[in-house]
C-alpha atoms as a PDB file:
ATOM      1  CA  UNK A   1     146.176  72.404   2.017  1.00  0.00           C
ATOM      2  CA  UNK A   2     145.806  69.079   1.081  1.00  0.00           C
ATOM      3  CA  UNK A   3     144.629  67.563   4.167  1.00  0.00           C
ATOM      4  CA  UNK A   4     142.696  70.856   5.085  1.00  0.00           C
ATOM      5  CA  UNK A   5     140.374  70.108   1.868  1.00  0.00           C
ATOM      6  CA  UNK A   6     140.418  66.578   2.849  1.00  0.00           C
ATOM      7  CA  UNK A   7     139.249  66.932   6.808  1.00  0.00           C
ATOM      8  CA  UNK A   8     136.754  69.381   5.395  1.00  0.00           C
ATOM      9  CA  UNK A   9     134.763  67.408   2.784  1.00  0.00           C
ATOM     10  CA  UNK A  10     134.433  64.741   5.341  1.00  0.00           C
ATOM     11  CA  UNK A  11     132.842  66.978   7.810  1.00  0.00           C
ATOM     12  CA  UNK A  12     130.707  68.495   4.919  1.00  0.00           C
ATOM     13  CA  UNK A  13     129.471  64.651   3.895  1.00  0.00           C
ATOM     14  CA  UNK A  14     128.792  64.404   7.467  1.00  0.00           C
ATOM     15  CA  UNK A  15     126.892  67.288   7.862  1.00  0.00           C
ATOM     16  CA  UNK A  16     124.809  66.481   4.788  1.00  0.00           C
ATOM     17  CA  UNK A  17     124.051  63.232   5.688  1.00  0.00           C
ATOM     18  CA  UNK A  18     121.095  63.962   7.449  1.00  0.00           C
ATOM     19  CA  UNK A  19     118.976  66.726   5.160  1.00  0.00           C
ATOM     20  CA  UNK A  20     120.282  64.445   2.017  1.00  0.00           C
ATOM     21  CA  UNK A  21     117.625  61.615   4.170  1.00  0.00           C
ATOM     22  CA  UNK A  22     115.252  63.605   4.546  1.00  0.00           C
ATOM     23  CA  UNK A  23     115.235  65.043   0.961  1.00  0.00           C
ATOM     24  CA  UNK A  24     115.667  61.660  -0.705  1.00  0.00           C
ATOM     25  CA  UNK A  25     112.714  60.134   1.873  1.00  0.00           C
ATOM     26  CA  UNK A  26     110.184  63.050   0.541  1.00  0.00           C
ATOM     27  CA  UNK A  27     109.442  64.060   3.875  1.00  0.00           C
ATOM     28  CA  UNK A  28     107.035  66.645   4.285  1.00  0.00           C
ATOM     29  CA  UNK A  29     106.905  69.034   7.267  1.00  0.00           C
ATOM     30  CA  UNK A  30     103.524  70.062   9.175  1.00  0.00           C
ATOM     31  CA  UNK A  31     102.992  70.624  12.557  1.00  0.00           C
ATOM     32  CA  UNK A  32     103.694  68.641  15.374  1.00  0.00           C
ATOM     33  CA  UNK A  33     102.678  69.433  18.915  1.00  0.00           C
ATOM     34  CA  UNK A  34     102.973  66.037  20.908  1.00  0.00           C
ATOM     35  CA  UNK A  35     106.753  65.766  19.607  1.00  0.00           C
ATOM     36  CA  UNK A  36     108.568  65.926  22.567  1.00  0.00           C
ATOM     37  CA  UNK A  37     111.524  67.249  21.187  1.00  0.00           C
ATOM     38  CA  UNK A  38     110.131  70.003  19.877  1.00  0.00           C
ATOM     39  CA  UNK A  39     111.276  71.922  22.418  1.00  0.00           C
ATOM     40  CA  UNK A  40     114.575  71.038  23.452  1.00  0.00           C
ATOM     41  CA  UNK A  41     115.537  71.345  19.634  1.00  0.00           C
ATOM     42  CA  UNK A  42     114.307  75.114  19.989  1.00  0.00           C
ATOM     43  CA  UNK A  43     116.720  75.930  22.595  1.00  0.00           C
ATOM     44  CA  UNK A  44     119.186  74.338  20.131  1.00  0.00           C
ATOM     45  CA  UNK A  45     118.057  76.801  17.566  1.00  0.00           C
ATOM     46  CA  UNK A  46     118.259  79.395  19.642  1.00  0.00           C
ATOM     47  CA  UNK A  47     122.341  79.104  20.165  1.00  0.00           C
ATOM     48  CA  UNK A  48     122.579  80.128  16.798  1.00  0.00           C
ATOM     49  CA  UNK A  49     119.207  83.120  16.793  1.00  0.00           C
ATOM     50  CA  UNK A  50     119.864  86.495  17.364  1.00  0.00           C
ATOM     51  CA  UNK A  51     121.011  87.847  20.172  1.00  0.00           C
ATOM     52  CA  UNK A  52     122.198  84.598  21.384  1.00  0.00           C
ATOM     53  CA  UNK A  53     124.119  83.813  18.585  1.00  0.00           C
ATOM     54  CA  UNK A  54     126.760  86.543  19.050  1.00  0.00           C
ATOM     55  CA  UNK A  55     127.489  85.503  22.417  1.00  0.00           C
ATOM     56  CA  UNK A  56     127.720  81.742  20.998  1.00  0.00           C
ATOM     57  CA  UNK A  57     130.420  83.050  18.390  1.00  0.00           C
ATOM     58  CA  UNK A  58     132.111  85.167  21.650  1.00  0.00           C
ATOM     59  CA  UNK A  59     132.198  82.226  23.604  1.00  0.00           C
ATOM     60  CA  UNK A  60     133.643  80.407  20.497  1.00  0.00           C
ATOM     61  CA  UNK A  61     136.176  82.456  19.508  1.00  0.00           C
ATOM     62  CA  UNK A  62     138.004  82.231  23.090  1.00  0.00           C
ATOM     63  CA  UNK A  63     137.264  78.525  23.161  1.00  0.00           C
ATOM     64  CA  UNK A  64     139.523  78.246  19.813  1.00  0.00           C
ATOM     65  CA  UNK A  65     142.254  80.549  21.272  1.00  0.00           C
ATOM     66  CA  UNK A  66     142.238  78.438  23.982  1.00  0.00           C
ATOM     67  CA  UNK A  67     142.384  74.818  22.604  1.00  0.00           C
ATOM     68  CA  UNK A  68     144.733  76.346  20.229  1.00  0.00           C
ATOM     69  CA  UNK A  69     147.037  77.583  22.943  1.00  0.00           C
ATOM     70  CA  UNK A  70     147.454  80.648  21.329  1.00  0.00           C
ATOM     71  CA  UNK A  71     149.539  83.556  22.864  1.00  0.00           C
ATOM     72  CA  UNK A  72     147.206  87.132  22.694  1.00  0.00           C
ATOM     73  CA  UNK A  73     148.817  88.498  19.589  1.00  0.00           C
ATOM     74  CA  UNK A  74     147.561  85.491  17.663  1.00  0.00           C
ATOM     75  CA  UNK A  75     144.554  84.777  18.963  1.00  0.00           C
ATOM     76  CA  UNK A  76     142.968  88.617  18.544  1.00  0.00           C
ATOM     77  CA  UNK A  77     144.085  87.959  15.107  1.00  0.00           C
ATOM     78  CA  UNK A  78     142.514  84.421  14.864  1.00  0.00           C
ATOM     79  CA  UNK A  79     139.387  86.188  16.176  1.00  0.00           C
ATOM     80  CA  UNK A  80     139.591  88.698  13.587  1.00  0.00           C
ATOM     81  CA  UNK A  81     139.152  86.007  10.435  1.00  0.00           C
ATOM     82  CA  UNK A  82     136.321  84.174  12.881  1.00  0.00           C
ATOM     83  CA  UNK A  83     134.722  87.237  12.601  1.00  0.00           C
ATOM     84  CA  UNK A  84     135.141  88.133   9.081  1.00  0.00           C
ATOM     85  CA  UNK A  85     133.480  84.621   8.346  1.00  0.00           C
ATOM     86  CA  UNK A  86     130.749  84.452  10.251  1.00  0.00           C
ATOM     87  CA  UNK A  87     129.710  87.831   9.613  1.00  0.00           C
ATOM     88  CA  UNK A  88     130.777  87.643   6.068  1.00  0.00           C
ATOM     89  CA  UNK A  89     128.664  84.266   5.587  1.00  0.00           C
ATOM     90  CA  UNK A  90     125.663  85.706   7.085  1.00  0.00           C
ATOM     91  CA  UNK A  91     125.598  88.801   4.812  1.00  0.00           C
ATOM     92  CA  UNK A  92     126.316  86.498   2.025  1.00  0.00           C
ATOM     93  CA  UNK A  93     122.907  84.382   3.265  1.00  0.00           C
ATOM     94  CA  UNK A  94     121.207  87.288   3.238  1.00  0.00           C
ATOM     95  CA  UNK A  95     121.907  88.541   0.018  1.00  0.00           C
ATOM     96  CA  UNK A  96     121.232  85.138  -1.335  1.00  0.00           C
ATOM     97  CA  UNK A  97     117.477  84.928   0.245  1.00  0.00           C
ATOM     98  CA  UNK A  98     116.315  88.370  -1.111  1.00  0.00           C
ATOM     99  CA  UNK A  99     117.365  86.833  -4.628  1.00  0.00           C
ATOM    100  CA  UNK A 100     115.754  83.876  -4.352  1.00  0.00           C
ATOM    101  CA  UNK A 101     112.562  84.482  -2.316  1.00  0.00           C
ATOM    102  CA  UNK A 102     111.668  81.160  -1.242  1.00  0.00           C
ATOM    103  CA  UNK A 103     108.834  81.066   1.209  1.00  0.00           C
ATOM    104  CA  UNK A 104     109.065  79.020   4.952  1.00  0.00           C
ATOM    105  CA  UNK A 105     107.288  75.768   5.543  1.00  0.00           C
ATOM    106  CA  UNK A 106     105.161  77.508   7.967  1.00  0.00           C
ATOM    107  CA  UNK A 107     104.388  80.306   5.398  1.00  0.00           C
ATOM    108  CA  UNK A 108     103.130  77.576   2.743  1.00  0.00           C
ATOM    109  CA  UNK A 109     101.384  75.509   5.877  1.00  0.00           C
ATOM    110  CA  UNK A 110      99.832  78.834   6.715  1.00  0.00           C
ATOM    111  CA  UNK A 111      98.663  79.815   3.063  1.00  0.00           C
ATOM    112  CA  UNK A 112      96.689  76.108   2.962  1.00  0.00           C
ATOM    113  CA  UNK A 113      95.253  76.589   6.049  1.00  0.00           C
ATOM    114  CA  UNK A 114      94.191  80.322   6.468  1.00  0.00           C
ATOM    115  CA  UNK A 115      94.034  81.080   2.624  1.00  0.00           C
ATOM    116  CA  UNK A 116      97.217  83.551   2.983  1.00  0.00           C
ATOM    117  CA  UNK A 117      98.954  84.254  -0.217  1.00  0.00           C
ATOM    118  CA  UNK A 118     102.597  83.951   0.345  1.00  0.00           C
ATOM    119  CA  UNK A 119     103.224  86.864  -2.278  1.00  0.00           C
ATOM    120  CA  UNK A 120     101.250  89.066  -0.220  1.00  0.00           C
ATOM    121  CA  UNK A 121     102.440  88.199   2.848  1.00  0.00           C
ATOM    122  CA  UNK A 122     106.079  88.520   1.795  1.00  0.00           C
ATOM    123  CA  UNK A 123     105.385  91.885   0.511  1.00  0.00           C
ATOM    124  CA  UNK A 124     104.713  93.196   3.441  1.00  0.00           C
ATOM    125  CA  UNK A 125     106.378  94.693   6.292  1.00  0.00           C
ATOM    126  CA  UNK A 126     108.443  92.398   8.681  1.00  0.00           C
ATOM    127  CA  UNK A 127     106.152  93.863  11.791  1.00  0.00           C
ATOM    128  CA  UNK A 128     102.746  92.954   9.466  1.00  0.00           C
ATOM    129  CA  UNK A 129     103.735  89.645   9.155  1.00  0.00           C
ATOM    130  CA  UNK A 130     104.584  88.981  12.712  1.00  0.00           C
ATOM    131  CA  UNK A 131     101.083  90.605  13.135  1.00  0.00           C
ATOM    132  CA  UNK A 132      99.568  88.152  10.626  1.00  0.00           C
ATOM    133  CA  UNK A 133     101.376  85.197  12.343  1.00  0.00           C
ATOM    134  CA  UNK A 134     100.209  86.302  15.441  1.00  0.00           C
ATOM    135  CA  UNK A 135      96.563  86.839  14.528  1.00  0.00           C
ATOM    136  CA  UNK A 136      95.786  83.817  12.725  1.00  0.00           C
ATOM    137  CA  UNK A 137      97.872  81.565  15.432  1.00  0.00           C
ATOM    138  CA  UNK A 138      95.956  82.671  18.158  1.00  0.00           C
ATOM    139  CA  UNK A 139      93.508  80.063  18.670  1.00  0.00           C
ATOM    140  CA  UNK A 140      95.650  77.333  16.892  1.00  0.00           C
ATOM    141  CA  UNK A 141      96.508  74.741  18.893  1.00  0.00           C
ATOM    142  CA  UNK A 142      98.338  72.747  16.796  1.00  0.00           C
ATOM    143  CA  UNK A 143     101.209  75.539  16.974  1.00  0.00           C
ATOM    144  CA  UNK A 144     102.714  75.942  20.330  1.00  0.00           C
ATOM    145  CA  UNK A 145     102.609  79.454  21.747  1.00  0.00           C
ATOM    146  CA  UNK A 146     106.649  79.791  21.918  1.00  0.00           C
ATOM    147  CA  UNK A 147     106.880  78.718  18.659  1.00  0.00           C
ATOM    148  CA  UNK A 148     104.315  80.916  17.078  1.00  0.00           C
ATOM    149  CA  UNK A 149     106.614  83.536  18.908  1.00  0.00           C
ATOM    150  CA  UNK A 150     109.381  81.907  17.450  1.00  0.00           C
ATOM    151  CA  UNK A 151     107.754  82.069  13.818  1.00  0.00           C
ATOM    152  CA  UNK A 152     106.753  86.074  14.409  1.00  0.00           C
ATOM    153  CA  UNK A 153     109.917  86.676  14.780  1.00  0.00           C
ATOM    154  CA  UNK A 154     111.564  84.475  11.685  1.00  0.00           C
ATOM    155  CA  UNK A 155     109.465  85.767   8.735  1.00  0.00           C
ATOM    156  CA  UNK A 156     111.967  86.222   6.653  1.00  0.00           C
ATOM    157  CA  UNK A 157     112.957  84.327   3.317  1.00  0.00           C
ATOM    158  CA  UNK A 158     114.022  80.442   3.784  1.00  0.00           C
ATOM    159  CA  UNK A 159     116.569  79.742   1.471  1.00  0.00           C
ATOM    160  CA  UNK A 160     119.467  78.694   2.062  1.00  0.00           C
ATOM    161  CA  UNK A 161     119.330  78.620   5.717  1.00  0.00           C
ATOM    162  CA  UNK A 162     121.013  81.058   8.150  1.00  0.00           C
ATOM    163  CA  UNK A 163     121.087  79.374  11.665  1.00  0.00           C
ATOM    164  CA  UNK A 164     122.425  76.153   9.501  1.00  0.00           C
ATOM    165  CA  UNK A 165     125.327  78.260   7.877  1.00  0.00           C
ATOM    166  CA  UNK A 166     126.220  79.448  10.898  1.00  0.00           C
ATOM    167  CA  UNK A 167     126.773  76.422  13.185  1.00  0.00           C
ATOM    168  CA  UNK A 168     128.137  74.492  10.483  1.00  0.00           C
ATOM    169  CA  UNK A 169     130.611  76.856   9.597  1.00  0.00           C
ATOM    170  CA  UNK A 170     132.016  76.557  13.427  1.00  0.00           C
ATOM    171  CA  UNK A 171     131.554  73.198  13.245  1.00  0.00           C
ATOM    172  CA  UNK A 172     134.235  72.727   9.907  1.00  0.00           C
ATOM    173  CA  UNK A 173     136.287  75.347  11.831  1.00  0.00           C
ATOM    174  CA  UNK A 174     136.543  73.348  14.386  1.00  0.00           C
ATOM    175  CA  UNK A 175     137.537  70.315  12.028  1.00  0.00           C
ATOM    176  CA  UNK A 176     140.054  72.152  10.203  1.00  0.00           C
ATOM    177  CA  UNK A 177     141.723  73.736  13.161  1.00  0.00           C
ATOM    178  CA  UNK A 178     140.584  71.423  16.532  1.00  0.00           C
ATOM    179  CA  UNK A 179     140.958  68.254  14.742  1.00  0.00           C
ATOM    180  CA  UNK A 180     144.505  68.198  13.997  1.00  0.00           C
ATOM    181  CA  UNK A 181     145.921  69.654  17.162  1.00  0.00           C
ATOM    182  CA  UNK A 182     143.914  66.727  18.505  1.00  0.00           C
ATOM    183  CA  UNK A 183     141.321  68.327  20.155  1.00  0.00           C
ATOM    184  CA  UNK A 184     138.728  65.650  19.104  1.00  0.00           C
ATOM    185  CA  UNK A 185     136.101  66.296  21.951  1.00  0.00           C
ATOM    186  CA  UNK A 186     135.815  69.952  20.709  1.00  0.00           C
ATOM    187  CA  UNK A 187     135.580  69.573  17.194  1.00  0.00           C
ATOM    188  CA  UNK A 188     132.812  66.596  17.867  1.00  0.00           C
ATOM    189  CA  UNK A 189     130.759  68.513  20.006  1.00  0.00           C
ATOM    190  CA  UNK A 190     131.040  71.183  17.577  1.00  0.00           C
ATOM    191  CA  UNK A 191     129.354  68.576  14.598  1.00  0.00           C
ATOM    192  CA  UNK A 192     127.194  66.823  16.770  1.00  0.00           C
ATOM    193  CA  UNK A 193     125.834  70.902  17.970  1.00  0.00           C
ATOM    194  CA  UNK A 194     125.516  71.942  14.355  1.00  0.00           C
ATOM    195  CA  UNK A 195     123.707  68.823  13.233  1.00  0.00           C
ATOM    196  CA  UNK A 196     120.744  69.335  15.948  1.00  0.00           C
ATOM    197  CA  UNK A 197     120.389  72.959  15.258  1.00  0.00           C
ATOM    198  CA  UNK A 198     119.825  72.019  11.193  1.00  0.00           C
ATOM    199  CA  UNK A 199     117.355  69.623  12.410  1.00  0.00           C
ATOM    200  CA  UNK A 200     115.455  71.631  14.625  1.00  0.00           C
ATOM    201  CA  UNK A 201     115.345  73.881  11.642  1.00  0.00           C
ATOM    202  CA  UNK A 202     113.060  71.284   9.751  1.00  0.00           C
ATOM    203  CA  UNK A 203     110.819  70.311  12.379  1.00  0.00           C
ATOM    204  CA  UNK A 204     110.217  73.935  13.375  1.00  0.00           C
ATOM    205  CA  UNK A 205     109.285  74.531  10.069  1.00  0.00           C
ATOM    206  CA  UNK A 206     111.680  77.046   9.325  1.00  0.00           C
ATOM    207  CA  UNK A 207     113.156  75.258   6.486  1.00  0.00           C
ATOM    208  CA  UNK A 208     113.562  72.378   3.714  1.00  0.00           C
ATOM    209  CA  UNK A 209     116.087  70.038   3.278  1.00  0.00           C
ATOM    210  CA  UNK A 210     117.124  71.747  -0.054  1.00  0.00           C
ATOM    211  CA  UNK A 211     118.155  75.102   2.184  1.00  0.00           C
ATOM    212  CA  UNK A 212     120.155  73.087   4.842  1.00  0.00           C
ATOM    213  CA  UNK A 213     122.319  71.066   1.828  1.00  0.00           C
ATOM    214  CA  UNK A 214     123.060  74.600  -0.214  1.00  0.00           C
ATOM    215  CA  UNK A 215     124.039  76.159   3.485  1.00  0.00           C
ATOM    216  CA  UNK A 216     126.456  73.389   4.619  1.00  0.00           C
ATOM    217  CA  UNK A 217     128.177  73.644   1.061  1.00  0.00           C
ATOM    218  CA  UNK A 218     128.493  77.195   1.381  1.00  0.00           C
ATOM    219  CA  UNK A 219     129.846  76.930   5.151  1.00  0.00           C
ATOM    220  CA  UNK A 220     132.828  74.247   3.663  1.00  0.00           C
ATOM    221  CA  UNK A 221     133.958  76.842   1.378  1.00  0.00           C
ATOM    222  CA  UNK A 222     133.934  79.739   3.749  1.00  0.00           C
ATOM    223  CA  UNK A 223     135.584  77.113   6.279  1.00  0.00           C
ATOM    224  CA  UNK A 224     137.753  75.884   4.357  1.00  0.00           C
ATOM    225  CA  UNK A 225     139.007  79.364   3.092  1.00  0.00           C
ATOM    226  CA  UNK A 226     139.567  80.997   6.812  1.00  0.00           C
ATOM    227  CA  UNK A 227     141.548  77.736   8.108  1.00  0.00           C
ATOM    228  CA  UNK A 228     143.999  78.358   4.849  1.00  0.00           C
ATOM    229  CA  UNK A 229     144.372  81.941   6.060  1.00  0.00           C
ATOM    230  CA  UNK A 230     144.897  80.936   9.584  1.00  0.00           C
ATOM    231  CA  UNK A 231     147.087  78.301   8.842  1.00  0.00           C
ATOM    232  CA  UNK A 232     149.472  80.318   7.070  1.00  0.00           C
ATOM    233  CA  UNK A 233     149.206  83.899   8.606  1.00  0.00           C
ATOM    234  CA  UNK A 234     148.139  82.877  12.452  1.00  0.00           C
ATOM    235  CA  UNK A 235     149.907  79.351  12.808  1.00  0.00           C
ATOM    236  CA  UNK A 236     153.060  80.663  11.194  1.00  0.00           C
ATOM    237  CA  UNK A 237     152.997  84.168  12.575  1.00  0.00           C
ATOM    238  CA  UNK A 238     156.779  85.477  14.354  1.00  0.00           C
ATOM    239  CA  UNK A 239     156.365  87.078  17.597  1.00  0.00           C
ATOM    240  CA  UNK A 240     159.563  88.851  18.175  1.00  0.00           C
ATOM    241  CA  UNK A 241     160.898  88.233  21.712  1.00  0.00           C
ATOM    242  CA  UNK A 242     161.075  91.713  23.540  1.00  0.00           C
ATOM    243  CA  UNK A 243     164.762  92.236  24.532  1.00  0.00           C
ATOM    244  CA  UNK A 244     165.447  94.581  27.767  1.00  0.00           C
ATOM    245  CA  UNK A 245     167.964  97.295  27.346  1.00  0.00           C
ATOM    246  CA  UNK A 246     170.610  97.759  29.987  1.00  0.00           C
END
């Protein structure tokens, strides 16, 4: 357990690395629409949105059985605890955003420029906002169409953030079980994927740095947690060899 805790608070500090920059620089988010990688970092995001992201965490969950080498008893019940974390982190996210109630960048961008008072707008319906979004975006041009789309359909709460929690909590799965079999390209790939979606998550102006440093803590301790379990219940698990009677 020792080294598990270890090999995950290094890839937490390495996850954080990046929104602890940006918080400590005071950078301020407002919208961009000659970046150029505005839109490559939105199909990054969208690994980890809904619908896409289940099929991401499908995809996922056979890649571990397979790097693991994992015979089918173990890996449906590796899948299990995969499941039970993701999901489990993402109704804890949830639960944590209708407590806290901080608004979006774009929200607070949108309440400067259009005189929209985040209170109201976050007491209405999810479909009103997307309408509000919609209707005061529409002759914007410094928003993008696709990502006023993209806003419409994220008008939720910001903190801490969801699409951050998610990817990073692969990402520390994959350094607490990958790492150590010495599957290094896997469990890079993993960190390198989780560190482009929480920075497409700034400069979409979904969230602030504050939301992506609380999420990455959180997915360390879920992480951490579900590689202890595997370890010692999946790793360790006896499959009785079936004996033919004669």
């Amino acid at each position: 357990m020792l080294n598990l805790a270890k090999r995950t608070a290094c890839g937490v500090f390495i996850l954080l690395a990046m929104p602890l920059i940006v918080w400590i620089s005071d950078w301020f988010w407002t919208p961009s629409e000659n970046n150029p990688f505005l839109r490559p970092l939105f199909w990054i995001t969208e690994t980890s949105s809904s619908p896409w992201g289940a099929l991401t965490s499908a995809v996922l969950a056979l890649w571990f059985v397979w790097r693991l080498q994992l015979s089918m008893k173990k890996g449906i019940y590796l899948m299990v605890i995969l499941a039970v974390t993701i999901v489990g982190g993402q109704a804890i996210k949830s639960a944590i955003k209708e407590t806290v109630e901080e608004p979006r960048p774009f929200v607070l961008w949108m309440e400067n420029e259009f005189h929209i008072d985040d209170t109201a707008f976050y007491s209405l319906s999810r479909k009103e906002r997307a309408k509000v979004v919609e209707q005061r975006l529409k002759q914007e041009d410094r928003v993008p169409p696709w990502l006023s789309k993209h806003w419409e359909r994220e008008t939720g709460y910001s903190f801490p953030s969801g699409h951050t929690l998610f990817t990073a909590t692969w990402a520390l799965l994959g350094v607490g079980l990958l790492w150590p079999r010495r599957r290094y390209v896997s469990a890079t790939v993993l960190m390198v994927w989780a560190t482009a979606v929480a920075a497409s998550r700034l400069l979409l102006g979904m969230h602030w740095p504050e939301d992506l440093i609380v999420s990455i803590l959180l997915s360390g301790l879920f992480a951490f947690a579900a590689c202890g379990v595997i370890n010692r219940r999946v790793m360790t698990l006896n499959e009785a060899p079936s004996h033919c009677k004669t």
